[in-house]
Structure formats: C-alpha cells, structure tokens
C-alpha atoms as a PDB file:
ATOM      1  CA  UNK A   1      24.508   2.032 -10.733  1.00  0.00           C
ATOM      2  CA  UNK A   2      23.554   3.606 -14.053  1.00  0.00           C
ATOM      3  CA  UNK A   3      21.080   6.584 -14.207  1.00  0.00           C
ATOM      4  CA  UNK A   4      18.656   3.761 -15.720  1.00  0.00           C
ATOM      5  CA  UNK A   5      18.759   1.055 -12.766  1.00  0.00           C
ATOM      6  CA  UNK A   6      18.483   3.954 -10.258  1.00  0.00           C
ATOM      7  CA  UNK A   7      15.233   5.412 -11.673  1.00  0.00           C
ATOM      8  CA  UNK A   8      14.137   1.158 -12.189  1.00  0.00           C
ATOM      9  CA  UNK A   9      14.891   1.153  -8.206  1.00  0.00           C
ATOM     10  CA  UNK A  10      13.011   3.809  -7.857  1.00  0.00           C
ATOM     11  CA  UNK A  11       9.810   2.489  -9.526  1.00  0.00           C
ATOM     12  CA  UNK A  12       9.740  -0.684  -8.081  1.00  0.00           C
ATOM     13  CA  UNK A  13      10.402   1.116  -4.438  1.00  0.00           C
ATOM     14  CA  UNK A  14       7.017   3.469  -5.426  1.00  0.00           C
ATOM     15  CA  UNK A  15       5.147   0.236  -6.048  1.00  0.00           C
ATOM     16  CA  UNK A  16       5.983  -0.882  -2.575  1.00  0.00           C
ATOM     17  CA  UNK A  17       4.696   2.672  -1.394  1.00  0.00           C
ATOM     18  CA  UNK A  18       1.890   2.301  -2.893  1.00  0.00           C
ATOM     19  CA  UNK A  19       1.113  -1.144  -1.710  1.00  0.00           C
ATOM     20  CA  UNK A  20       2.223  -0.230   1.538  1.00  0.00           C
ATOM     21  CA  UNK A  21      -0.100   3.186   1.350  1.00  0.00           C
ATOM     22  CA  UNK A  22      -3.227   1.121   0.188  1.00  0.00           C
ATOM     23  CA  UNK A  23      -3.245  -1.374   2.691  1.00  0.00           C
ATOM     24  CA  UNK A  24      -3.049   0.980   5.174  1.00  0.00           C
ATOM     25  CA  UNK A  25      -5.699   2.835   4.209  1.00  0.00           C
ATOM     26  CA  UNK A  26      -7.663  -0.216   3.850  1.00  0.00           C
ATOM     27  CA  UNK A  27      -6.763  -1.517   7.316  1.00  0.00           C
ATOM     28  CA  UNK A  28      -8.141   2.089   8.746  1.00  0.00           C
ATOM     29  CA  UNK A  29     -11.414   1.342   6.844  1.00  0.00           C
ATOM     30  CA  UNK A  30     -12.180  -1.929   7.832  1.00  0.00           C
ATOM     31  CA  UNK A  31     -11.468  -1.295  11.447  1.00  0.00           C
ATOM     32  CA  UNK A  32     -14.274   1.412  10.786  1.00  0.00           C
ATOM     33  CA  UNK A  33     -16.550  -1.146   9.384  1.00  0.00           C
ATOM     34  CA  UNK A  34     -15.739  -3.317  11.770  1.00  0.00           C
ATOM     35  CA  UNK A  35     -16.942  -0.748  14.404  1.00  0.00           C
ATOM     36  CA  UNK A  36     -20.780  -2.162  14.033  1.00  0.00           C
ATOM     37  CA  UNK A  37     -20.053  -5.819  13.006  1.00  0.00           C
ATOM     38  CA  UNK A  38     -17.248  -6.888  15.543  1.00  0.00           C
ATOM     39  CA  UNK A  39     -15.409  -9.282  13.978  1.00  0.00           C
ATOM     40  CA  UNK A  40     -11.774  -8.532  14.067  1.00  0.00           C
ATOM     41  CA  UNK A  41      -8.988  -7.886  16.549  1.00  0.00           C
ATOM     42  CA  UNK A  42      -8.751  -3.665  16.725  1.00  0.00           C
ATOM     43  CA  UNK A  43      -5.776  -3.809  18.915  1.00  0.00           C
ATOM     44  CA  UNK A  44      -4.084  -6.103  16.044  1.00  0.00           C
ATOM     45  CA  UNK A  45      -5.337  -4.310  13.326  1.00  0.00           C
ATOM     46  CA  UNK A  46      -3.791  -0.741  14.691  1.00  0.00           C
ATOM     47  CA  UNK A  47      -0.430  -2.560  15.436  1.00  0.00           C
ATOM     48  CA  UNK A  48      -0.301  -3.784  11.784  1.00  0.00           C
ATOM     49  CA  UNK A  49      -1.230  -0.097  10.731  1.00  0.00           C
ATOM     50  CA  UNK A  50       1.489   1.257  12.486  1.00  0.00           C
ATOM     51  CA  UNK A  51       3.404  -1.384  11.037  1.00  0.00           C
ATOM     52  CA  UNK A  52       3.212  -0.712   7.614  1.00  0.00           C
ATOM     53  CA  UNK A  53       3.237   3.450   8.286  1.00  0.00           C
ATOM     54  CA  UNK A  54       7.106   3.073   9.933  1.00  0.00           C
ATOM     55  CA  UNK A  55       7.744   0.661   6.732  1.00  0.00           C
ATOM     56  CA  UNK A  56       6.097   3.591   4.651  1.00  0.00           C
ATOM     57  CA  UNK A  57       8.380   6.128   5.945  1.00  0.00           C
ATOM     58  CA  UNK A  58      11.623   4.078   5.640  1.00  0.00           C
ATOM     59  CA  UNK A  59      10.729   3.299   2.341  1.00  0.00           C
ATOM     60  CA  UNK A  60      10.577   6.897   2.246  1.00  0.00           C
ATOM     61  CA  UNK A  61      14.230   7.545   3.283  1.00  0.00           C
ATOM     62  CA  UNK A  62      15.327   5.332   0.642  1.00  0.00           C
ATOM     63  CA  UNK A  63      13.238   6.721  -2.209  1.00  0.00           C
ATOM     64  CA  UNK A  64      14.822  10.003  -1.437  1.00  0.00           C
ATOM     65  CA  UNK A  65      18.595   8.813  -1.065  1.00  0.00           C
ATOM     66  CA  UNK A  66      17.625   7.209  -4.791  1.00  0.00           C
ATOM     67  CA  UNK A  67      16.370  10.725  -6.004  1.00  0.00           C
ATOM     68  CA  UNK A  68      19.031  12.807  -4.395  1.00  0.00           C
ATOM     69  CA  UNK A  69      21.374  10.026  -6.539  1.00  0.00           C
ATOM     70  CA  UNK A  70      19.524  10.582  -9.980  1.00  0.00           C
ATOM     71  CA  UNK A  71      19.346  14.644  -9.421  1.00  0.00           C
ATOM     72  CA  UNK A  72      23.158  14.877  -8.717  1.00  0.00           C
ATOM     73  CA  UNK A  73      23.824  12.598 -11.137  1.00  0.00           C
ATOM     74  CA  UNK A  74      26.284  10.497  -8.727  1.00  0.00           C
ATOM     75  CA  UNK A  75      26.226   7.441  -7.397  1.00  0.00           C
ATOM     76  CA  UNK A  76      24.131   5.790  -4.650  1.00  0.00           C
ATOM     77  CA  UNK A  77      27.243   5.634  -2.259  1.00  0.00           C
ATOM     78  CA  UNK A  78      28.100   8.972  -3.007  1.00  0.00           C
ATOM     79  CA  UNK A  79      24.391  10.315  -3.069  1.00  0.00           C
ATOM     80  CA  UNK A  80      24.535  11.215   0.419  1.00  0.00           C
ATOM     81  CA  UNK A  81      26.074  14.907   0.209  1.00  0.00           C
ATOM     82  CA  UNK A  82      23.089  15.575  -2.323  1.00  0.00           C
ATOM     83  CA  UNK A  83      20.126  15.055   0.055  1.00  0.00           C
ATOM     84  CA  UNK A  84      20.127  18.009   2.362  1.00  0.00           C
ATOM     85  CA  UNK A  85      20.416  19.768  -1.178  1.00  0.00           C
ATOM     86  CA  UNK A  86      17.229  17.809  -2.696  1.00  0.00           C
ATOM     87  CA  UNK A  87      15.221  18.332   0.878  1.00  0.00           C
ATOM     88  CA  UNK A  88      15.940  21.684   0.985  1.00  0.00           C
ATOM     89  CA  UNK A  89      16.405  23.734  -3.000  1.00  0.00           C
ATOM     90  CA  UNK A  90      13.684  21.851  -4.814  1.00  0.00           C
ATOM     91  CA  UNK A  91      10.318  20.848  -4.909  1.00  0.00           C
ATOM     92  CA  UNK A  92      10.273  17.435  -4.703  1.00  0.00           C
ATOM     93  CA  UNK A  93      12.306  17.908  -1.514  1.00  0.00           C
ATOM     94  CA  UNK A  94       9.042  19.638  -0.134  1.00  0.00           C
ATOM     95  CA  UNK A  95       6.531  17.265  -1.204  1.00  0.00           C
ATOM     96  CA  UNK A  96       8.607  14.624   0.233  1.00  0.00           C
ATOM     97  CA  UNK A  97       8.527  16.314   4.037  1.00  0.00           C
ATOM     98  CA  UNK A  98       5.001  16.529   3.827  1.00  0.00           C
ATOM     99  CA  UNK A  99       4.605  12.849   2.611  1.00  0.00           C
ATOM    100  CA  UNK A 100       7.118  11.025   4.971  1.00  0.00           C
ATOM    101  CA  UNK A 101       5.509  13.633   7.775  1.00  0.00           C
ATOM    102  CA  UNK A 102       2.078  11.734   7.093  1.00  0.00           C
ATOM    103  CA  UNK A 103       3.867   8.548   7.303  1.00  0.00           C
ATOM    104  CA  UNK A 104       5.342   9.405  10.129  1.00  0.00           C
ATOM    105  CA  UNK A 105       1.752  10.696  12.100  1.00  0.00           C
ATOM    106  CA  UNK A 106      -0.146   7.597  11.260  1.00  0.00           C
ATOM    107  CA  UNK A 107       3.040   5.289  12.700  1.00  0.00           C
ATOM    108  CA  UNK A 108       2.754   7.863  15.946  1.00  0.00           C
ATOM    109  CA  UNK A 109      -1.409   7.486  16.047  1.00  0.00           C
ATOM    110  CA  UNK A 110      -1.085   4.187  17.250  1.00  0.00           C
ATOM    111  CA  UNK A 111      -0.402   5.927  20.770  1.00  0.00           C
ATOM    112  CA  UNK A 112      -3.751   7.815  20.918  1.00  0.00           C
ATOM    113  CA  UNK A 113      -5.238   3.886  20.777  1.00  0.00           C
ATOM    114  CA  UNK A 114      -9.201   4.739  21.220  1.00  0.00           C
ATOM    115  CA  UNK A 115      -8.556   8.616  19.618  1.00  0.00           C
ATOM    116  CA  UNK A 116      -6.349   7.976  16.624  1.00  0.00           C
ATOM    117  CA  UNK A 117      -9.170   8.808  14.241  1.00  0.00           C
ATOM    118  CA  UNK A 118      -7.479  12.307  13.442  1.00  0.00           C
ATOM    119  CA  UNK A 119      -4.386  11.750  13.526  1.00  0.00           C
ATOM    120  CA  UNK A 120      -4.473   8.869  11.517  1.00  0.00           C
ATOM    121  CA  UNK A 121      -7.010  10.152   8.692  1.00  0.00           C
ATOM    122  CA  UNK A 122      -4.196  13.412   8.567  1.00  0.00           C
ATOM    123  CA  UNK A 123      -1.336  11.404   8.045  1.00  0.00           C
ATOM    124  CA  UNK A 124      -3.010   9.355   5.858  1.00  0.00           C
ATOM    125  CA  UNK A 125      -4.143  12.596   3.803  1.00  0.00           C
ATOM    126  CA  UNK A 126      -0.510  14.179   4.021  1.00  0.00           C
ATOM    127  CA  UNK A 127       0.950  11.216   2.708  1.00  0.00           C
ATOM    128  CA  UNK A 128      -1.141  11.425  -0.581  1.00  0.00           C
ATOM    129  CA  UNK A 129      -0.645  15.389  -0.852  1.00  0.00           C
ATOM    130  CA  UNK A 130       3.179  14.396  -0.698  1.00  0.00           C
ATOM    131  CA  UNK A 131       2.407  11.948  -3.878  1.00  0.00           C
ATOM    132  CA  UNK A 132       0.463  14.345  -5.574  1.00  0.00           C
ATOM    133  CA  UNK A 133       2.886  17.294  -5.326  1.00  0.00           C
ATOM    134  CA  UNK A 134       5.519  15.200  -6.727  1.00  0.00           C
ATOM    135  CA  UNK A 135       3.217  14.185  -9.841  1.00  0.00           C
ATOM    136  CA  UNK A 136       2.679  15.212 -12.934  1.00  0.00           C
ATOM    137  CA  UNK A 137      -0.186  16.877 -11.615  1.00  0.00           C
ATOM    138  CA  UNK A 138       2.532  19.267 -10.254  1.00  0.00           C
ATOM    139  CA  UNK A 139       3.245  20.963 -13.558  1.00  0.00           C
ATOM    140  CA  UNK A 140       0.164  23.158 -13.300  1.00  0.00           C
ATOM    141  CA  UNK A 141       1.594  24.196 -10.189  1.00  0.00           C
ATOM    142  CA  UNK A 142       1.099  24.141  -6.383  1.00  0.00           C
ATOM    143  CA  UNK A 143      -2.854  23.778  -4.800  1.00  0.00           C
ATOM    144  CA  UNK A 144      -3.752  23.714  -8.587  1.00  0.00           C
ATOM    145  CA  UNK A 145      -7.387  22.312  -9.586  1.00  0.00           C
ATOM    146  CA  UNK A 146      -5.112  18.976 -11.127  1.00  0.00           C
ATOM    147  CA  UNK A 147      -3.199  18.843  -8.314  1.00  0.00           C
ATOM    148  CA  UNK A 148      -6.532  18.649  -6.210  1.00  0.00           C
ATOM    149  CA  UNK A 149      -8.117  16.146  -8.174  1.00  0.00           C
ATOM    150  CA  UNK A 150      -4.952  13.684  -8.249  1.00  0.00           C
ATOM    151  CA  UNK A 151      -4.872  14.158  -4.481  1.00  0.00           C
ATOM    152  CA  UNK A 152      -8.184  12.899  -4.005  1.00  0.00           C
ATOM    153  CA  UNK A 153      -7.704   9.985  -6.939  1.00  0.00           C
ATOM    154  CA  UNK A 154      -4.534   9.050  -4.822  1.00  0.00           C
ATOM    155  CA  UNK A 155      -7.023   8.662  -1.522  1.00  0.00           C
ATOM    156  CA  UNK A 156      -9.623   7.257  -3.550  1.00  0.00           C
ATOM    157  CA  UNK A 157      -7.192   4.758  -4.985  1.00  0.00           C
ATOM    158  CA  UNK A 158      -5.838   3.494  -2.040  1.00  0.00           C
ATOM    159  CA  UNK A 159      -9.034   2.927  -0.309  1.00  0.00           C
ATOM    160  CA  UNK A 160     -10.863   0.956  -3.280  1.00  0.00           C
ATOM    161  CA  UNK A 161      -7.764  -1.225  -3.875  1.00  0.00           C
ATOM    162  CA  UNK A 162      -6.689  -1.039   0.068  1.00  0.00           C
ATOM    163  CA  UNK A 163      -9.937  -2.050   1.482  1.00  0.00           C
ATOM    164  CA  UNK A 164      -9.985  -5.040  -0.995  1.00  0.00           C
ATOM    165  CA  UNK A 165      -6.412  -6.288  -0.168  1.00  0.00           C
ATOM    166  CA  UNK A 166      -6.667  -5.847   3.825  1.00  0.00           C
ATOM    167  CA  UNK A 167     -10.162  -7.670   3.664  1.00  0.00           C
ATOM    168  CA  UNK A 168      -9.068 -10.318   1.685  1.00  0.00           C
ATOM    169  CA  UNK A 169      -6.020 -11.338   4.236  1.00  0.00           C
ATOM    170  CA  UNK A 170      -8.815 -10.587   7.458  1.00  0.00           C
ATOM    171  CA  UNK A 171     -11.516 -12.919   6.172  1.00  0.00           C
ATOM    172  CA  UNK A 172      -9.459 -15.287   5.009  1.00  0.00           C
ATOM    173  CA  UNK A 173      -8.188 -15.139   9.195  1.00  0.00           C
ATOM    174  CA  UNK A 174     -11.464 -14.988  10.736  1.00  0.00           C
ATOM    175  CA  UNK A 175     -13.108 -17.892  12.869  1.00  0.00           C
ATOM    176  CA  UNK A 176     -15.481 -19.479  11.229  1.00  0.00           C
ATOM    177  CA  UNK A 177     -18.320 -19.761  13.833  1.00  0.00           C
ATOM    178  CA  UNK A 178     -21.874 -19.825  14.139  1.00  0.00           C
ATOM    179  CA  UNK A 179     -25.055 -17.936  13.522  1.00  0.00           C
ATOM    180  CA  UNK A 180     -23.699 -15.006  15.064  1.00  0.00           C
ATOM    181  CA  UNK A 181     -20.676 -14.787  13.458  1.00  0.00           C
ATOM    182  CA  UNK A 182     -22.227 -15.768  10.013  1.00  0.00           C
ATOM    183  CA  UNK A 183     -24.331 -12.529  10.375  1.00  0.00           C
ATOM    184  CA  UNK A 184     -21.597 -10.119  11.341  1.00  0.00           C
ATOM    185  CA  UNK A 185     -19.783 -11.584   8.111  1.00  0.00           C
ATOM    186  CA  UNK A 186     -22.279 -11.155   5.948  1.00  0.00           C
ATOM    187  CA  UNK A 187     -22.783  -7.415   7.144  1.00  0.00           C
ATOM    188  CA  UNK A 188     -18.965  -6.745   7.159  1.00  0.00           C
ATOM    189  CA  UNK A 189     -18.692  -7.906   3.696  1.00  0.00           C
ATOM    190  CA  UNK A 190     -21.789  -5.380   2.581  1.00  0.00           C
ATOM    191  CA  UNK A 191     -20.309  -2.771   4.004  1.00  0.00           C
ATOM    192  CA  UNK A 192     -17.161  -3.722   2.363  1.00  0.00           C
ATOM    193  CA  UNK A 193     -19.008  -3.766  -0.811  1.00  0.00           C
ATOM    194  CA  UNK A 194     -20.474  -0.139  -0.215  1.00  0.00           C
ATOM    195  CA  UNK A 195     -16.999   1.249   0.445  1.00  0.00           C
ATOM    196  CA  UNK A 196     -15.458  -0.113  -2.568  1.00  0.00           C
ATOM    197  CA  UNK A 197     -18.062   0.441  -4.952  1.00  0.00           C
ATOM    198  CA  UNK A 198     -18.230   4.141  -3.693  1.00  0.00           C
ATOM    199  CA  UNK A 199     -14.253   4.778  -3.598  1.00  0.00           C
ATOM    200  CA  UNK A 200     -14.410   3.015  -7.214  1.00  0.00           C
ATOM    201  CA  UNK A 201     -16.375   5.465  -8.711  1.00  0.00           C
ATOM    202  CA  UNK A 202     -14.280   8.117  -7.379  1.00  0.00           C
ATOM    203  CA  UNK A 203     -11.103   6.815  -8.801  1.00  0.00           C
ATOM    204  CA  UNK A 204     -12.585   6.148 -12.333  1.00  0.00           C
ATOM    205  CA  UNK A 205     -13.902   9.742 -12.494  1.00  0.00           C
ATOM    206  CA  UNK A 206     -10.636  11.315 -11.197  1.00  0.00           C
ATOM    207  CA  UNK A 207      -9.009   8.678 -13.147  1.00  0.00           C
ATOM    208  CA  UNK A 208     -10.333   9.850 -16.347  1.00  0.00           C
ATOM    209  CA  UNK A 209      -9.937  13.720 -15.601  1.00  0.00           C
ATOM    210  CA  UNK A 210      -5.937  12.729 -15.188  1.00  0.00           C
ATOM    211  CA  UNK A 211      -5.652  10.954 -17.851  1.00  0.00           C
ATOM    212  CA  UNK A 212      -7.242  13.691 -20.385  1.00  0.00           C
ATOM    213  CA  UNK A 213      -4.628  16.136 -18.749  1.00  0.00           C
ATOM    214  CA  UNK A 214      -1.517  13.845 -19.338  1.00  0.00           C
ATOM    215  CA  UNK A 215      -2.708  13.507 -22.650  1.00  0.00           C
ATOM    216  CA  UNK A 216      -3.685  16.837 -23.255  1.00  0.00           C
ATOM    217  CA  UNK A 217      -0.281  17.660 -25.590  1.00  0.00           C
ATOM    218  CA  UNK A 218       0.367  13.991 -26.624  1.00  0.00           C
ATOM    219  CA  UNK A 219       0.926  14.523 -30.076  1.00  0.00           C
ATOM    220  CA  UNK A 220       1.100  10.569 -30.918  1.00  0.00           C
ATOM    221  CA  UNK A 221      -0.793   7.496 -30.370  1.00  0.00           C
ATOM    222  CA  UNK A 222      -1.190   6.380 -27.018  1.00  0.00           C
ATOM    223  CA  UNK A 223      -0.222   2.954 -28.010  1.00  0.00           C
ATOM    224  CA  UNK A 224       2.753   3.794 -29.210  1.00  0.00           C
ATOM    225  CA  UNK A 225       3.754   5.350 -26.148  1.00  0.00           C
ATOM    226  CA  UNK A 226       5.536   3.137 -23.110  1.00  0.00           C
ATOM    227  CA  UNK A 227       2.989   5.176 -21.144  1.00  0.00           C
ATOM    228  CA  UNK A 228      -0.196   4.587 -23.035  1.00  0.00           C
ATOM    229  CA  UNK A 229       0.788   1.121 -23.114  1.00  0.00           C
ATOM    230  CA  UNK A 230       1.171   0.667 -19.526  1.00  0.00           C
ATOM    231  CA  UNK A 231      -2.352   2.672 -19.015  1.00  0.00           C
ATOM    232  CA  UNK A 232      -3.654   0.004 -21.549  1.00  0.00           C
ATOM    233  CA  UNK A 233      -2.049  -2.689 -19.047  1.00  0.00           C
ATOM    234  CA  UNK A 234      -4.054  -0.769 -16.006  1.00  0.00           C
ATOM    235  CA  UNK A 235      -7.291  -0.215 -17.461  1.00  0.00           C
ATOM    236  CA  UNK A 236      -7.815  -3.726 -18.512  1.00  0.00           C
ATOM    237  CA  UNK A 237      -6.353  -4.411 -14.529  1.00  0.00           C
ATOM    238  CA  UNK A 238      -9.095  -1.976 -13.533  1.00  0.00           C
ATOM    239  CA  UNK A 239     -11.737  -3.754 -15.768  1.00  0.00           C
ATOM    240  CA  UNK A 240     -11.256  -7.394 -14.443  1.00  0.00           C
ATOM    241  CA  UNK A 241     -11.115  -5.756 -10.528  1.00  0.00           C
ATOM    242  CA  UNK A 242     -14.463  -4.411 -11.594  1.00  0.00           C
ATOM    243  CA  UNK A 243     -16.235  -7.396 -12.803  1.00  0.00           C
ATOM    244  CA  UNK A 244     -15.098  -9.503  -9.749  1.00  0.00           C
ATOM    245  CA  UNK A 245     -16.516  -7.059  -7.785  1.00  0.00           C
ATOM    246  CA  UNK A 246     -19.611  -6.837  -9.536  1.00  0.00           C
ATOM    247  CA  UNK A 247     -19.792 -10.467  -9.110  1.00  0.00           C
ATOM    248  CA  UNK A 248     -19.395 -10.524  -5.595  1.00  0.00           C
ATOM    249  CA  UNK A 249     -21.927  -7.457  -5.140  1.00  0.00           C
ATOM    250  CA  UNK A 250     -24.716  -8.605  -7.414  1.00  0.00           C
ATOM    251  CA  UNK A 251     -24.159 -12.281  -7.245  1.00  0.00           C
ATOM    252  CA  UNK A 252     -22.540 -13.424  -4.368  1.00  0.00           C
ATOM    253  CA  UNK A 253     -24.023 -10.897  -1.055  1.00  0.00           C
ATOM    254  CA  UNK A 254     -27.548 -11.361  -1.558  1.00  0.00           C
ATOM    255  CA  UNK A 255     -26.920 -15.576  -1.107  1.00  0.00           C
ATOM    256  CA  UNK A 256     -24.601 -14.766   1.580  1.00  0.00           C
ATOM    257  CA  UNK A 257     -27.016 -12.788   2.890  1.00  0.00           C
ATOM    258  CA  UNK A 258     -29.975 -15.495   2.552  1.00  0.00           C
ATOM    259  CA  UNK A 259     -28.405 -18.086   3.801  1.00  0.00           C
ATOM    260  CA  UNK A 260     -27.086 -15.842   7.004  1.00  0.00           C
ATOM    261  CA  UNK A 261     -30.572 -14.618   8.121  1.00  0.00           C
ATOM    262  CA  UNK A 262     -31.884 -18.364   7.644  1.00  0.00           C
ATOM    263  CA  UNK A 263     -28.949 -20.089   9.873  1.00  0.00           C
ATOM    264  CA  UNK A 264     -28.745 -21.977   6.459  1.00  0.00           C
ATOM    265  CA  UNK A 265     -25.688 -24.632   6.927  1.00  0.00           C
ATOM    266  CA  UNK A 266     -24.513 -23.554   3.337  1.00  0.00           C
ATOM    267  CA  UNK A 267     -23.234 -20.492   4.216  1.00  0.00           C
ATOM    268  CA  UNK A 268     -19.294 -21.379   4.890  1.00  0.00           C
ATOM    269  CA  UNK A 269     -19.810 -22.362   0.790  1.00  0.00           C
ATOM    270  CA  UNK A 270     -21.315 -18.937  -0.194  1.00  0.00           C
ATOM    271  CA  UNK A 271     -18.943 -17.284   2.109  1.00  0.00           C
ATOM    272  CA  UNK A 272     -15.873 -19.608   0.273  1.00  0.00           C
ATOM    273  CA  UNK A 273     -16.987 -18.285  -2.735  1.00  0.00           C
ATOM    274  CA  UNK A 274     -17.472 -14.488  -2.206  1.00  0.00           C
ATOM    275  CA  UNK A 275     -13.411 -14.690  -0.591  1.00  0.00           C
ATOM    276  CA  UNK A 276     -12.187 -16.745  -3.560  1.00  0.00           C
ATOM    277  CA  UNK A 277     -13.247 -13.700  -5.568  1.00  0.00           C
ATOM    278  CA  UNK A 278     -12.320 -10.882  -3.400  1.00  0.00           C
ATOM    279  CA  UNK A 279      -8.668 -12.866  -2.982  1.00  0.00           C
ATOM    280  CA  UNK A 280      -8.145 -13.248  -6.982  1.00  0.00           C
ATOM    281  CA  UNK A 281      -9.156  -9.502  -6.611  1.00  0.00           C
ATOM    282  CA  UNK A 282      -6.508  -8.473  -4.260  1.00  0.00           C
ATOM    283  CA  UNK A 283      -3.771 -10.090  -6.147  1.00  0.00           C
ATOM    284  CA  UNK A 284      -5.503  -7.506  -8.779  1.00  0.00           C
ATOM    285  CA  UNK A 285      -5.136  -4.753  -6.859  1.00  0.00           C
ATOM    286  CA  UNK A 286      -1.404  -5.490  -6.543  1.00  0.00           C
ATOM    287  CA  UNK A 287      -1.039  -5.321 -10.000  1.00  0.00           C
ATOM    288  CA  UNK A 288      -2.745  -1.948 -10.445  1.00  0.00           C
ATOM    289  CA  UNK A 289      -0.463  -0.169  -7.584  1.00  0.00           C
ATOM    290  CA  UNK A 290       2.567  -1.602  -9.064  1.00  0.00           C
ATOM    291  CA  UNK A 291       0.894  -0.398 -12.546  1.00  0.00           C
ATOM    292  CA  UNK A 292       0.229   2.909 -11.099  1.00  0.00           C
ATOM    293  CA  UNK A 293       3.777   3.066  -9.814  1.00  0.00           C
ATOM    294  CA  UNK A 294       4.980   2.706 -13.605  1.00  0.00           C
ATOM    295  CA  UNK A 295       3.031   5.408 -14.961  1.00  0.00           C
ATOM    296  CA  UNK A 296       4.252   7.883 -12.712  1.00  0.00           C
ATOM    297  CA  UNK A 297       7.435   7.807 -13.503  1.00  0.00           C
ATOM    298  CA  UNK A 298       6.787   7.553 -17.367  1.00  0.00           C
ATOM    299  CA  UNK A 299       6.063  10.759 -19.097  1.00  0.00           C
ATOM    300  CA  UNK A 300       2.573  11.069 -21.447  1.00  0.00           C
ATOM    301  CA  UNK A 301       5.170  12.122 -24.125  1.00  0.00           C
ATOM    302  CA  UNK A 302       8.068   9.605 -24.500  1.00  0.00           C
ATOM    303  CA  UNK A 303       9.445   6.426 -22.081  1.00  0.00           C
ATOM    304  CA  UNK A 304      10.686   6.039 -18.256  1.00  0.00           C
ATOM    305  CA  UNK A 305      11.224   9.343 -17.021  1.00  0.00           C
END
C-alpha cells in the first residue's frame, strides 16, 4: 500500500472510532436517563457498551499497526517491527496507551454491573484525552489550555451526537404499550432533549474556539483549503442536526407530552413523528463523526495530512 491509501485507511478506521466512541457514550447516557423512566433493558444496554469498547480497542490495535506503517515508511506487512518503536519513542505512541487504556476500562466495567459508574465515565474520559493528545490541539503542547478545550469538545461531541444515535436505535426497539409506558416515553425523550441540547452548546462553543486556533496561521481562504472545505461540509451537517432537533424540542415534546398526560390514543402518531426526526438525525450524526474523522487528519494549511 502507498503512503496515500495507508493514511485513507487510517481516516476511514478514525471514523469508525468515532462512531464507535459516540455511541458508547450515548449508550452510558441513556442508561442514566433511563434510571428514572424505566424503559429499557440495563443488563442489555451494558453488554452492548462493552461491546462496542472491546471493538473500540481493536480498532485501536489496527489504527496503530497503520501509523507505525506510515511513520516507518514501510509497508503494512512489514509494519510490525515499527510498533514497539511508535509505542514507545514518540508521542503519539503515548496518547495512544492512554486512549486504548480507556477503551480497555469501559470493556472491563461491565464486571462491576451495578458500580460501573466510575470506571466507565474514566475510560470513557481517557479515551478522549488519548484523541486529544494526538490532535492538532497537541502542537501547543501537553495539558495545554487547547489541548483542554479539545478534550472536553471530544466528550461533548460524542455525547450530543452519541445520545442521538443510541436513542434513535432504543426507541425505535421499545414496546409500544400503554398509558404507562406512553408517559415514561415521553419523559425519556425530554430528558433526551435536555442532554443534547446542553452537550450541543458545549460542542459549538469548543467547536468554535478550535476552529479559530487551526486557523490562527491560515494564510489562505478557507475554501480553498481541503480542510475548510470539509469544515464547510460539517457545519452545514451541524446546522441541519440542529434544526431537527429544534423541531423535535419545540415542536414535537410538548404534543407528545399532551397527548401522554391525557391517555390521548394519538400518541403512537406524535411519538412516530418525534423518532422519524431523531432517526434522519442519527444518520446525521454519522455523517458529522465521519466528517470529524476527515478533518483531523487534514492540516488547516494544505490537504490530507
């Protein structure tokens, strides 16, 4: 493989990180939500956790086998003499122990079943330290101020667009039942709401601080830049994840709400309708990760890193 397909491998693995990261994340949060409302399986939602953490960290192993290819400049079959090199002479080989290490803790939380809180919310945060160290928030150096404030854009990232996508696939599985059930729904999918909206404006504020320091020494248009051009791609991504989340917040909850407290029969509609939405979101969401996945291995300056 040439230099070119290697680092192309290497993207499209990072979107499946990400992916994998986000829904996660999300999982962990709406087994949290779930906490009050009681509508989901928590035994089923920690296995699929787990699940996607071992994936996380194999994904892992191969994202490092592809780096220790492009930093020797060998091949992927004869990569492997380069990795204890990688792991152990530069930084990326540090920021990759800590990540795979988080992967690796939230996988192993599964164990504590009723206590995994901790160890799940540390490998969850070690994971996204490992990403941010390995940035380009890393160029003002270790524990920076940028480094800090992609760390928690990372987080906030993967819980806005995580929460969406692992909501999306548990509503669409839920029973449709009663009164009851139409209640704990409707307050599941408020809470939802909350979360979202909250991690949202998080990620467009840290969003916006990253971008002005990527750009801070571009001395062209951003346009006319693979990388602005992909950020043009995600914003707009961002934009249209927005609305249909504005839709479902100021549109869609209060009927569902309604038409919950009054036993009204046309709930399962309202309810159709607020899922149709957060689905088309989640396929959004996809986009954005894979999106974000580009950008970070395209320099502000000039094309694919």
């Amino acid at each position: 493989m040439t230099v070119d397909a290697l680092v192309d491998a290497q993207i499209a693995l990072a979107a499946v990180q990400d992916i994998l990261f986000a829904v996660a994340t999300g999982l962990f949060a709406c087994g949290a939500i779930d906490r009050r409302t009681g509508l989901f399986d928590h035994r089923a939602l920690r296995i699929a956790r787990t699940a996607l953490a071992a994936a996380l960290a194999l994904s892992a192993f191969g994202y490092l086998w592809l780096q220790a290819a492009v930093m020797s400049g060998s091949t992927l079959g004869e990569a492997g003499p380069a990795v204890a090199a990688v792991l152990t002479q530069s930084h990326f080989g540090l920021a990759w122990s800590i990540g795979c290490a988080g992967a690796l803790l939230v996988a192993a939380s599964a164990a504590a079943r009723g206590r995994d809180l901790v160890p799940c919310v540390a490998g969850l945060l070690l994971w996204a330290a490992g990403k941010a160290a390995a940035s380009h928030a890393a160029d003002s150096g270790d524990f920076s101020w940028r480094e800090a404030v992609h760390l928690t854009h990372v987080l906030a990232t993967a819980l806005w667009a995580g929460s969406v996508i692992a909501a999306a696939a548990l509503l669409l599985r839920a029973v449709r039942g009663a009164h009851g059930p139409d209640e704990q729904r409707a307050a599941f999918c408020s809470a939802l709401s909350y979360v979202a909206t909250g991690a949202l404006v998080v990620v467009l504020a840290t969003g916006g601080y990253n971008v002005l320091q990527d750009t801070a020494h571009t001395g062209a248009p951003l346009l006319g830049l693979a990388w602005g051009r992909v950020l043009a791609v995600k914003l707009a991504c961002v934009a249209f994840a927005t609305l249909l989340g504005g839709w479902n917040r100021l549109v869609v909850l209060p009927a569902l709400h309604m038409r919950a407290e009054r036993h009204d029969p046309g709930y399962p509609a309202a309810q159709r309708r607020f899922d149709a939405a957060l689905c088309i979101e989640a396929v959004v969401m996809l986009a954005i990760l894979a999106l974000a996945a580009v950008l970070g291995h395209t320099a502000p300056t000039v094309g694919p890193s």
